[in-house]
N, C-alpha and C. Protein backbone atom coordinates (compact mmCIF):
# COMPACT_ATOMS: atom_id res chain seq x y z
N UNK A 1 -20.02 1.48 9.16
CA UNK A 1 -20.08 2.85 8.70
C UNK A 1 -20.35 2.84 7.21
N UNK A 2 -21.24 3.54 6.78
CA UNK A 2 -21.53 3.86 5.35
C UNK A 2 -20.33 5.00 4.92
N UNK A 3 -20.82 4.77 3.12
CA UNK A 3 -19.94 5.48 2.10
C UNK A 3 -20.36 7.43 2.70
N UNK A 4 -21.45 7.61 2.93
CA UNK A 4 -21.88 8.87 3.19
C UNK A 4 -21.89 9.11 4.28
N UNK A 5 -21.79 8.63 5.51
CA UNK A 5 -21.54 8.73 6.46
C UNK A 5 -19.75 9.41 7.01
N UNK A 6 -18.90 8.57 5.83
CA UNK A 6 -17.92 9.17 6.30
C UNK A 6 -17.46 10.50 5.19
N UNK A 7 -18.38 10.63 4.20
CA UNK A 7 -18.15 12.31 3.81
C UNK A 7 -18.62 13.00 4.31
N UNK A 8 -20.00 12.89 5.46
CA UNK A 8 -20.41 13.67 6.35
C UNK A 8 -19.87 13.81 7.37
N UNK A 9 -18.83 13.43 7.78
CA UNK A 9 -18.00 13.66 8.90
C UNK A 9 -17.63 14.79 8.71
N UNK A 10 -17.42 15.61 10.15
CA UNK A 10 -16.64 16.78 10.27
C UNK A 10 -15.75 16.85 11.83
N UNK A 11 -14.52 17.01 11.16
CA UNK A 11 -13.31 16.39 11.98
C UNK A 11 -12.88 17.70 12.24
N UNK A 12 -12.58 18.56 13.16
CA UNK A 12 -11.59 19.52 13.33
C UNK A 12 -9.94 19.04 12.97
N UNK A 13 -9.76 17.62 13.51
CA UNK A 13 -8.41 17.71 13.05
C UNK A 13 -7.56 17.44 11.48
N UNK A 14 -9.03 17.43 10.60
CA UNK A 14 -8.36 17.01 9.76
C UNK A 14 -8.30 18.06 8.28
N UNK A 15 -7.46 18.63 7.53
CA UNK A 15 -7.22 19.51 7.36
C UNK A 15 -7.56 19.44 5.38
N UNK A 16 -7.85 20.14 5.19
CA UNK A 16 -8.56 20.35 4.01
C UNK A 16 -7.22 20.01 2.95
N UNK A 17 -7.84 19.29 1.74
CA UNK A 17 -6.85 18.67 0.57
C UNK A 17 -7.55 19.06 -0.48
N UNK A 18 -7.01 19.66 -1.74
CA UNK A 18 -7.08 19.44 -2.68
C UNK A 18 -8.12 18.03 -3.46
N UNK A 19 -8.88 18.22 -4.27
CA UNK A 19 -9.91 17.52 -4.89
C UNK A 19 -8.99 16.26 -5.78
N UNK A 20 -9.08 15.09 -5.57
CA UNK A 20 -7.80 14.32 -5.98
C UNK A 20 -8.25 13.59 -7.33
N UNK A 21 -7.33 13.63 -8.17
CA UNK A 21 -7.76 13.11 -9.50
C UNK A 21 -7.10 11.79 -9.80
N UNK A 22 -7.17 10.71 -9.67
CA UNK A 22 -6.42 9.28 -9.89
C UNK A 22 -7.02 8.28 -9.31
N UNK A 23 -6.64 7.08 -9.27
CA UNK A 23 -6.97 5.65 -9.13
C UNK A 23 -6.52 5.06 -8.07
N UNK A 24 -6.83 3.84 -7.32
CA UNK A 24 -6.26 2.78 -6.53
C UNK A 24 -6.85 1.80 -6.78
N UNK A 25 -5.62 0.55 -6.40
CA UNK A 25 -6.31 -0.68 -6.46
C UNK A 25 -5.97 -1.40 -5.12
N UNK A 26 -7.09 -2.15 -4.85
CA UNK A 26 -6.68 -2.82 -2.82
C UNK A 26 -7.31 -4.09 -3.25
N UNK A 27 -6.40 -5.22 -2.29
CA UNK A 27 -7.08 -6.56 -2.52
C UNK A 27 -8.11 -6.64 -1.56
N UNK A 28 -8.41 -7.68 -1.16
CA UNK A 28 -9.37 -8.41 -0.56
C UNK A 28 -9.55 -7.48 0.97
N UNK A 29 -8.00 -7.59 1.50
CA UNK A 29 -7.94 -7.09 3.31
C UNK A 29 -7.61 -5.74 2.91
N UNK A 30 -7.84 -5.00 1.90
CA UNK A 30 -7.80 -3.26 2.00
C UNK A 30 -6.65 -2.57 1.81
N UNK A 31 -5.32 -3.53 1.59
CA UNK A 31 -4.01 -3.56 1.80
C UNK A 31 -4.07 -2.76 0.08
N UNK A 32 -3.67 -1.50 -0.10
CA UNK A 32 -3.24 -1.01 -1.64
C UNK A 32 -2.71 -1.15 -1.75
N UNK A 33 -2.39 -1.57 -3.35
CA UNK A 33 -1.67 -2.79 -4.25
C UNK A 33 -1.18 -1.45 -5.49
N UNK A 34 -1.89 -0.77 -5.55
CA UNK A 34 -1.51 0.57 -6.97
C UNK A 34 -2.06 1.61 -6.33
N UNK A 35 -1.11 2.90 -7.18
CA UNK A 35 -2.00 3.83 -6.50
C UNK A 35 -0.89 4.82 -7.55
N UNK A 36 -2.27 6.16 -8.38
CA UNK A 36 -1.91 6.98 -9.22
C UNK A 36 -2.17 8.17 -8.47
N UNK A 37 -2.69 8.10 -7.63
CA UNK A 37 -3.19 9.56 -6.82
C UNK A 37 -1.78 10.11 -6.71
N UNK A 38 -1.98 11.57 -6.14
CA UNK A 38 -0.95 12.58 -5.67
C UNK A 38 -0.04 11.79 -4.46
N UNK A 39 0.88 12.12 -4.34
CA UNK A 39 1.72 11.52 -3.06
C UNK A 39 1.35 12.58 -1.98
N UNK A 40 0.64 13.77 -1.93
CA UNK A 40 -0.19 14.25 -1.10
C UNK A 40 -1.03 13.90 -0.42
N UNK A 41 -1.71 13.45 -1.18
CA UNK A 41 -3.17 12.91 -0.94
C UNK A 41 -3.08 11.70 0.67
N UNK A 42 -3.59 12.09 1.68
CA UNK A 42 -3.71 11.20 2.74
C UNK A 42 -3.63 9.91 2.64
N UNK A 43 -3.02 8.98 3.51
CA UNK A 43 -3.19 7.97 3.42
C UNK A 43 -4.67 7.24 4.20
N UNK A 44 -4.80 7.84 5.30
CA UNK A 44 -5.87 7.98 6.06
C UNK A 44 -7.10 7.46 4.97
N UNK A 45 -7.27 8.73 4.24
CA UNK A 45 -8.31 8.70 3.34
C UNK A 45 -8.57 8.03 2.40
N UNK A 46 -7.29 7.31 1.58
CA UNK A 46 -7.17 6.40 0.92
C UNK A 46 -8.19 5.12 1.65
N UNK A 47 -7.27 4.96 3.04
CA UNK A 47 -7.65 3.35 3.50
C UNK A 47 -8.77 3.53 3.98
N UNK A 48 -9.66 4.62 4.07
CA UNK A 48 -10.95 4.60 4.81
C UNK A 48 -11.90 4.43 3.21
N UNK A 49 -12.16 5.07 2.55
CA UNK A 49 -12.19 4.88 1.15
C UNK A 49 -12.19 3.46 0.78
N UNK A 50 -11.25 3.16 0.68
CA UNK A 50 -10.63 1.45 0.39
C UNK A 50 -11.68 0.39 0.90
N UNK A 51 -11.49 0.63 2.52
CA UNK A 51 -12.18 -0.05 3.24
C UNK A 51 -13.69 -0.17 3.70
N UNK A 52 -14.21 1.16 3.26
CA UNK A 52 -15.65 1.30 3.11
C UNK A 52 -16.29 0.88 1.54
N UNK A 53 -15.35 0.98 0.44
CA UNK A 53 -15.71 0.69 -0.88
C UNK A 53 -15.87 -1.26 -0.52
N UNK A 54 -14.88 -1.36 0.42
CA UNK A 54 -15.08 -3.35 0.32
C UNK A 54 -16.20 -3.62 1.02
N UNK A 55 -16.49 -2.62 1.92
CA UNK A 55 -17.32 -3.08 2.67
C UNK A 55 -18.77 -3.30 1.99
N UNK A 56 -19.09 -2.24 1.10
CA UNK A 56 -20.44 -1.72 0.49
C UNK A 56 -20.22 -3.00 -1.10
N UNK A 57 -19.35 -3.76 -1.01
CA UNK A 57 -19.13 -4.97 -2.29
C UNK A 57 -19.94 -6.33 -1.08
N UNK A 58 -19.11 -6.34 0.16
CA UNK A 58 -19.27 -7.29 1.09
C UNK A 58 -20.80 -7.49 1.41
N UNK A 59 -21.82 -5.79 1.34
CA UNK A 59 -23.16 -6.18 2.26
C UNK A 59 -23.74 -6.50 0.97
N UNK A 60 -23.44 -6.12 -0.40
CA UNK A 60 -24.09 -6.64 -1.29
C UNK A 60 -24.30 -7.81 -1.86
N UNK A 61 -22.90 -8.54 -1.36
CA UNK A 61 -22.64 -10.09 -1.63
C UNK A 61 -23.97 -10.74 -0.85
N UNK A 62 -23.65 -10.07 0.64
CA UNK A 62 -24.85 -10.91 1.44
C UNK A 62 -25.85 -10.94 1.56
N UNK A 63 -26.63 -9.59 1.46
CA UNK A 63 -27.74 -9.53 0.31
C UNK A 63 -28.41 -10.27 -0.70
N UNK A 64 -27.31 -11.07 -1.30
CA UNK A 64 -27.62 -11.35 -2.78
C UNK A 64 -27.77 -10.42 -3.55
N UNK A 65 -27.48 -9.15 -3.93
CA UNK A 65 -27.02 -8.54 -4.56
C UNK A 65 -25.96 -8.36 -5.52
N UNK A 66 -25.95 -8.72 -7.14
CA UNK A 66 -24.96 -8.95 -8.03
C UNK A 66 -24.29 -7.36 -8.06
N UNK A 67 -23.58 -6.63 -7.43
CA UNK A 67 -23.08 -5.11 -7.28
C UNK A 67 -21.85 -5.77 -7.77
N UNK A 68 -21.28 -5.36 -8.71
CA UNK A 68 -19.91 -5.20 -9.28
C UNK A 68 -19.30 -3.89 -9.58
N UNK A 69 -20.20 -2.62 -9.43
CA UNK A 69 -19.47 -1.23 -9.57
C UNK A 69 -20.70 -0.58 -8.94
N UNK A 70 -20.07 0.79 -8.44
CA UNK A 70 -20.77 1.69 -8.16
C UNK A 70 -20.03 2.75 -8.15
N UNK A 71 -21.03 3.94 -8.18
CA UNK A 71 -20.64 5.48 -8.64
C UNK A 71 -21.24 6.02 -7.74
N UNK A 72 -20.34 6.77 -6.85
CA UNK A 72 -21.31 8.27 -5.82
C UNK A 72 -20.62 9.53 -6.72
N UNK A 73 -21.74 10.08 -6.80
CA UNK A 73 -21.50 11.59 -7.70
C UNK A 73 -22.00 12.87 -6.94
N UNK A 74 -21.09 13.20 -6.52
CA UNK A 74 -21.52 14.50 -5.95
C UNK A 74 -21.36 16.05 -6.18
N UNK A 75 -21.82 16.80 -5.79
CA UNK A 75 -21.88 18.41 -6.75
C UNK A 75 -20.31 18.52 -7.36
N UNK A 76 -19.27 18.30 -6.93
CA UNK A 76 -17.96 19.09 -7.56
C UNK A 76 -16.83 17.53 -7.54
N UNK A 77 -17.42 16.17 -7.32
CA UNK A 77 -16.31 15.13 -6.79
C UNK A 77 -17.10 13.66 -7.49
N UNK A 78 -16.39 12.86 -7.43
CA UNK A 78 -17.26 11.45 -8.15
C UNK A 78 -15.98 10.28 -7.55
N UNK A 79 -16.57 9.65 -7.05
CA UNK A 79 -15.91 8.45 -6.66
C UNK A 79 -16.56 7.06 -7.54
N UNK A 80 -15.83 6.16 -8.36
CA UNK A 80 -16.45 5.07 -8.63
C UNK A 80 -15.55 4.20 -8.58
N UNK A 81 -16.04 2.62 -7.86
CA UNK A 81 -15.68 1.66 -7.59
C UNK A 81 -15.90 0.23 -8.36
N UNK A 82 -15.02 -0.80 -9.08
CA UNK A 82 -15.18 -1.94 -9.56
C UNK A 82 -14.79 -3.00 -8.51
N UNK A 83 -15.63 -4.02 -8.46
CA UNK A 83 -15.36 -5.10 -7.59
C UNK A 83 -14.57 -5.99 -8.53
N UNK A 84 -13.27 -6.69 -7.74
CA UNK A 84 -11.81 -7.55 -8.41
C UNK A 84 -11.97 -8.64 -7.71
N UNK A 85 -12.84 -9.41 -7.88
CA UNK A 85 -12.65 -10.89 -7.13
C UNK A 85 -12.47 -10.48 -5.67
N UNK A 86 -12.76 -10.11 -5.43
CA UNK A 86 -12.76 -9.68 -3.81
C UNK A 86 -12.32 -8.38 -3.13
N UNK A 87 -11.54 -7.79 -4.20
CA UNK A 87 -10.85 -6.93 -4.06
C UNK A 87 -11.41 -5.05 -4.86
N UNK A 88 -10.63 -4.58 -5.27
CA UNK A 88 -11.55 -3.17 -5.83
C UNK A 88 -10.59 -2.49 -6.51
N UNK A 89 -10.72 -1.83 -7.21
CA UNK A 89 -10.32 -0.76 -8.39
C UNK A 89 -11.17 0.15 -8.08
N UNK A 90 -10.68 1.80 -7.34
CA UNK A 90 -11.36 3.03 -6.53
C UNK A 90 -10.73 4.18 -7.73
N UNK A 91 -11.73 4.67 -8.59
CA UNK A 91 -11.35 6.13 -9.49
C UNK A 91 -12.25 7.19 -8.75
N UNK A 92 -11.62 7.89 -8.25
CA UNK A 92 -11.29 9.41 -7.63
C UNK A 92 -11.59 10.59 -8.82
N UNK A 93 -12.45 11.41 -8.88
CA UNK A 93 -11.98 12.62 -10.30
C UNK A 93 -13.17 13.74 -9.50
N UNK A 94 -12.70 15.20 -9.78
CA UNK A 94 -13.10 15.88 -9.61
C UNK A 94 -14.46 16.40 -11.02
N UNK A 95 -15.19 16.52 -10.75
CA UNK A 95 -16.34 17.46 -11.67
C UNK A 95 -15.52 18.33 -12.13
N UNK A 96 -15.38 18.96 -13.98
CA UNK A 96 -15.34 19.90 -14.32
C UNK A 96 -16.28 20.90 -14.53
């Protein structure tokens, strides 16, 4: 599953949140290690997040692709990701 694939999802069961402003950090197996976000904020969404950010480090490795960060920016939201030795640093911030 791609990074856009799962913001294009539309889930009836899953219920609308607030635009989240903070950080995580996950090692290697997706397992979060820090986390500044809201204690609101889904966990769900965290680990899907998490686990699609390793994934999109993983196809680039095999690729041959040197990807160490990336940024999706979208009309009102921005997600950007640093690759940690295997692992990731995920900043979350809403557009002002």
């Amino acid at each position: 599953m791609g990074i856009l694939d799962f913001f294009g999802r539309k889930n009836a069961s899953q219920k609308l949140v607030p635009l989240p402003k903070g950080s995580f950090t996950i090692d290697r197996t997706g397992r979060v290690l820090t986390t500044t976000l809201p204690r609101n904020f889904p966990k769900e969404l965290i680990d899907e997040i998490g686990s699609t950010s390793l994934q999109v480090f993983k196809n680039a490795q095999k690729a041959q692709i040197a990807l160490t960060q990336y940024t999706f920016a979208f009309a009102s939201f921005k997600i950007t990701a640093k690759e940690l030795r295997g692992g990731a640093i995920i900043f979350l911030s809403p557009k002002s």
